[in-house]
C-alpha atoms as a PDB file:
ATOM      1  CA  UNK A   1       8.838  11.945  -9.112  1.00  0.00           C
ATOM      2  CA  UNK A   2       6.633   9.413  -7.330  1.00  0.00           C
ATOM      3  CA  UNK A   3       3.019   9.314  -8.248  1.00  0.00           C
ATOM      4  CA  UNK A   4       1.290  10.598  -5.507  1.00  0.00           C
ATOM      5  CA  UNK A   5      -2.362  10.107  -4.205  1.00  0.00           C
ATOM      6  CA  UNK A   6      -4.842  12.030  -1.768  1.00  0.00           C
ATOM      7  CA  UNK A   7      -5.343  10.741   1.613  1.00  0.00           C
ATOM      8  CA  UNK A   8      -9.044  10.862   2.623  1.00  0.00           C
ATOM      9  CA  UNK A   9      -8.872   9.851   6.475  1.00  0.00           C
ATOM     10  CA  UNK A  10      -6.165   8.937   9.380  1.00  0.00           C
ATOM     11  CA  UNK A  11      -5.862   7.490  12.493  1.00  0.00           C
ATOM     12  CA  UNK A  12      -2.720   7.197  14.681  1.00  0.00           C
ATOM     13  CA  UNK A  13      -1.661   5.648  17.694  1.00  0.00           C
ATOM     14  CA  UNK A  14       2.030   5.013  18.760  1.00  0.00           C
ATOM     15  CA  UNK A  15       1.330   1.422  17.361  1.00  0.00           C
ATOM     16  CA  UNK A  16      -1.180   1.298  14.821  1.00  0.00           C
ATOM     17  CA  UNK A  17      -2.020   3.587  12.120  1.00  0.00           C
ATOM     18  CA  UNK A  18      -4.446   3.746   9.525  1.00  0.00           C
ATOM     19  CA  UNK A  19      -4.978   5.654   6.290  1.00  0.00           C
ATOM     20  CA  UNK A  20      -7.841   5.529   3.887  1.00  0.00           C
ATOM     21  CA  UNK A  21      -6.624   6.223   0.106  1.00  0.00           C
ATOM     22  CA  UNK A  22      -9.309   6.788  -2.824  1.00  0.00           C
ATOM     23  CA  UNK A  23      -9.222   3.202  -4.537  1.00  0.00           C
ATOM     24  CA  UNK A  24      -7.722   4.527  -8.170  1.00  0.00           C
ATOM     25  CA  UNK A  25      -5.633   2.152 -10.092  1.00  0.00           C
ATOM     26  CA  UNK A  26      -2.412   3.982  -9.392  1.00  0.00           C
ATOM     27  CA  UNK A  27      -2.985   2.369  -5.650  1.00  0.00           C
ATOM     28  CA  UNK A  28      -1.080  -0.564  -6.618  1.00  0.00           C
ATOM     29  CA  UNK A  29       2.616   1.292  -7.860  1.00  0.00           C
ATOM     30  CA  UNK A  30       1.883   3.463  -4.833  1.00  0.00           C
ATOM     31  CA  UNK A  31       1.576   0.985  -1.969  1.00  0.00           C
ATOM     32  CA  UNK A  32       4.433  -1.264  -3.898  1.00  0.00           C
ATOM     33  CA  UNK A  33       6.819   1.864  -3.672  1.00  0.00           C
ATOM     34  CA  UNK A  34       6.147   2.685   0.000  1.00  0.00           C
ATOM     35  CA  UNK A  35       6.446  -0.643   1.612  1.00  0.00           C
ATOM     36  CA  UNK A  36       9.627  -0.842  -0.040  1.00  0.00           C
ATOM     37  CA  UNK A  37      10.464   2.142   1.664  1.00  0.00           C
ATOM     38  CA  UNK A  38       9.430   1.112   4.612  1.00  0.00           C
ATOM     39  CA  UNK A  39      11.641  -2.105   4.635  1.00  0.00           C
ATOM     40  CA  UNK A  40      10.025  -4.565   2.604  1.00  0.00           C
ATOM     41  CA  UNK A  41      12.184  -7.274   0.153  1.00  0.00           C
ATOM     42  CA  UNK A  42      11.654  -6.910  -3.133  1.00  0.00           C
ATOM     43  CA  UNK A  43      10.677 -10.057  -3.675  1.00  0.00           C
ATOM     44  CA  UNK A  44       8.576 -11.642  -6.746  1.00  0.00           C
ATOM     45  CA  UNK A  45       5.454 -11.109  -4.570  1.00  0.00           C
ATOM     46  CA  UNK A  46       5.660  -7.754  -3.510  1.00  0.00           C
ATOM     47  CA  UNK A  47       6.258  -6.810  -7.292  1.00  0.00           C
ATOM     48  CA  UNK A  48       3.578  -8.198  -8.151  1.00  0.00           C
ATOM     49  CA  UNK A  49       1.095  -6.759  -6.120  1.00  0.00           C
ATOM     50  CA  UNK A  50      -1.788  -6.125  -8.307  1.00  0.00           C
ATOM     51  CA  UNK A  51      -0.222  -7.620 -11.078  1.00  0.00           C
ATOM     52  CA  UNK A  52      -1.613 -10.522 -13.390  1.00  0.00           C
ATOM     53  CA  UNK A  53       0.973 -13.994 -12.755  1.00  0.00           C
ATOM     54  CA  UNK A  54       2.408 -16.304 -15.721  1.00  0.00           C
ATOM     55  CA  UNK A  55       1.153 -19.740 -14.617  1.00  0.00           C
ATOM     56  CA  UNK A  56       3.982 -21.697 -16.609  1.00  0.00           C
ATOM     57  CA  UNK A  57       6.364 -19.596 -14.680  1.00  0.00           C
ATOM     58  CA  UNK A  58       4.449 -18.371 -11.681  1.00  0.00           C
ATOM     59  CA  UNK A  59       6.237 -14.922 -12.091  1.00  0.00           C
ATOM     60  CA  UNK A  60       4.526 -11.330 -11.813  1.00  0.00           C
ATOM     61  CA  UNK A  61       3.586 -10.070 -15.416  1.00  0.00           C
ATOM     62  CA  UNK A  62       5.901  -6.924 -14.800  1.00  0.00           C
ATOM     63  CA  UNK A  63       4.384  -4.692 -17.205  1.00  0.00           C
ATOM     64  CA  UNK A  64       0.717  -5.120 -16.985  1.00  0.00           C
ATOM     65  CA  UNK A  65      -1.358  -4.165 -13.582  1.00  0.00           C
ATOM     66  CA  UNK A  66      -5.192  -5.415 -12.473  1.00  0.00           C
ATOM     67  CA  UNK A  67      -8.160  -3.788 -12.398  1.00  0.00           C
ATOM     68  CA  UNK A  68      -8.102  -2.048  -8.977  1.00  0.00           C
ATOM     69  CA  UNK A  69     -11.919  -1.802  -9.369  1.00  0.00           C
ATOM     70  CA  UNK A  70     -11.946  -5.751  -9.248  1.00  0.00           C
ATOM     71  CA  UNK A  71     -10.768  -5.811  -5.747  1.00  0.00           C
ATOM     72  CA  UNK A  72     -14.125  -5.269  -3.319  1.00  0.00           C
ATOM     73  CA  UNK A  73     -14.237  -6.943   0.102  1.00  0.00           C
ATOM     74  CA  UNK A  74     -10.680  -7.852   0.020  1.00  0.00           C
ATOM     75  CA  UNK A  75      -7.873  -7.701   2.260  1.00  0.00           C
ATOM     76  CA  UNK A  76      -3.788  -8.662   2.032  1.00  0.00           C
ATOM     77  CA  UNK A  77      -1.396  -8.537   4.176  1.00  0.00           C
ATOM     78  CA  UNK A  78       2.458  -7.944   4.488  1.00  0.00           C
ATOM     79  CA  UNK A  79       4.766  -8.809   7.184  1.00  0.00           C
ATOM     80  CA  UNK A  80       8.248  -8.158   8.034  1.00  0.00           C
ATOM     81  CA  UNK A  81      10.434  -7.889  11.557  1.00  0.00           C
ATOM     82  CA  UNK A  82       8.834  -4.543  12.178  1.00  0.00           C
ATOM     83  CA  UNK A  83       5.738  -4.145  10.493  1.00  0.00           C
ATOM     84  CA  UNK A  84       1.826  -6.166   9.602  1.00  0.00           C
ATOM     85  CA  UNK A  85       0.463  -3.934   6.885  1.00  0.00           C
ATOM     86  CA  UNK A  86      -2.839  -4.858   6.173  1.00  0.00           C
ATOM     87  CA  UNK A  87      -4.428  -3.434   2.543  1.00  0.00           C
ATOM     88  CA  UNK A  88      -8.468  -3.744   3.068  1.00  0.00           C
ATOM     89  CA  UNK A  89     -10.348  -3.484  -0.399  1.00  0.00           C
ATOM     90  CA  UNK A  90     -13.787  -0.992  -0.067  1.00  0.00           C
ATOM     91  CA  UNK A  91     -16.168  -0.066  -2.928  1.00  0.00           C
ATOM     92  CA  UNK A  92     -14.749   3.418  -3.717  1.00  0.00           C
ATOM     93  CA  UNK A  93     -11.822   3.041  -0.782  1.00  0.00           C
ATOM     94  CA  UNK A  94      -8.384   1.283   0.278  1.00  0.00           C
ATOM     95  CA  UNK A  95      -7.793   1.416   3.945  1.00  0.00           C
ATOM     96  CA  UNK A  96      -3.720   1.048   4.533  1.00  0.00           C
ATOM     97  CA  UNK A  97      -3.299  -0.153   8.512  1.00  0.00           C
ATOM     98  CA  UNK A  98      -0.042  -0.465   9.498  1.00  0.00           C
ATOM     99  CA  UNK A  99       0.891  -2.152  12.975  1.00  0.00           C
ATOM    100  CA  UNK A 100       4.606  -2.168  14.444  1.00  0.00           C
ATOM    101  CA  UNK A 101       5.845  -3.691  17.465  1.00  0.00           C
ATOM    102  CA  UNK A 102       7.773   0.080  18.962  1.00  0.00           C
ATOM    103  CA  UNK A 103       6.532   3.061  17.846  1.00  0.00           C
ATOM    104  CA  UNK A 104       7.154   3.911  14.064  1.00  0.00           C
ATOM    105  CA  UNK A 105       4.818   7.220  13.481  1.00  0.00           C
ATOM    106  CA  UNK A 106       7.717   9.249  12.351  1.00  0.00           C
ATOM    107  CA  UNK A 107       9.241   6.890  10.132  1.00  0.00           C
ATOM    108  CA  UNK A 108       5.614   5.900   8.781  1.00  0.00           C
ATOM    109  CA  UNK A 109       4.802   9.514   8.678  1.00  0.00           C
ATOM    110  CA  UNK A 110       8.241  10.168   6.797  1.00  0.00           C
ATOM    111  CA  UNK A 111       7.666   7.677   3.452  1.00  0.00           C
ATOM    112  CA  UNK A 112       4.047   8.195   3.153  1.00  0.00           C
ATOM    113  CA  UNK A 113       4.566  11.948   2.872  1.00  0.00           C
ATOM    114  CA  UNK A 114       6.635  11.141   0.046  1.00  0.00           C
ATOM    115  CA  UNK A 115       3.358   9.196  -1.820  1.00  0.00           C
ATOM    116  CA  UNK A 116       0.564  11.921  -0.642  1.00  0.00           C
ATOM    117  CA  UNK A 117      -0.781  14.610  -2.774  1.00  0.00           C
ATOM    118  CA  UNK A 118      -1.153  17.656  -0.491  1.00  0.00           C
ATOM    119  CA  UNK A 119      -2.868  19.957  -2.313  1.00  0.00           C
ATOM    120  CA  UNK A 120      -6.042  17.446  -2.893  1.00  0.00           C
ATOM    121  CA  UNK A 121      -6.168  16.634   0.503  1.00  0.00           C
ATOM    122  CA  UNK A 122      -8.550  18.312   3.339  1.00  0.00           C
END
């Protein structure tokens, strides 16, 4: 079962849509597991999203995450032929905006219901 996490806020239009999450540390396994979902490679970067790197190696330390509390004022991005996810860093918040070139709702809708825990959210 995928860890799941509330949602706080959302705003949709047929091209852009934006969630805010609570910033808790299981953020990073969350947002990892959905924008594979959603398409993304699973490349060395994308698993290690909020992960500590090996210099000698420059490889994601696999089994060892940051401190999400670390990451204020910060914001990544992703990119792939149908999406620019863009992961902005607040004091107590992550806002998750997601832009696609043809409308995606559904299919955005779709995986992130998967990661959402209904019950703590208004």
């Amino acid at each position: 079962m995928a860890e799941k996490i509330e949602l706080l806020s959302v705003s949709k239009s047929d091209y852009r849509n934006e969630f805010g999450l609570p910033k808790e540390q299981k953020f990073f396994e969350i947002v990892r597991k959905f924008l594979w979902k959603l398409g993304f490679e699973e490349d060395k970067y994308l698993l290690g999203y909020g992960r500590p790197w090996e210099e000698s190696t420059e490889e994601p330390i696999l089994n060892k995450e940051n401190n999400i509390k670390k990451y204020v004022n910060k914001i990544d991005n992703y990119r792939n032929k149908n999406y620019s996810v863009d992961i902005i860093y607040f004091d107590k918040e992550v806002v998750l905006i997601i832009n696609s070139k043809t409308n995606k709702q559904q299919v955005i809708s779709k995986v992130l219901d998967e990661f959402i825990d209904w019950e703590k959210t208004n």
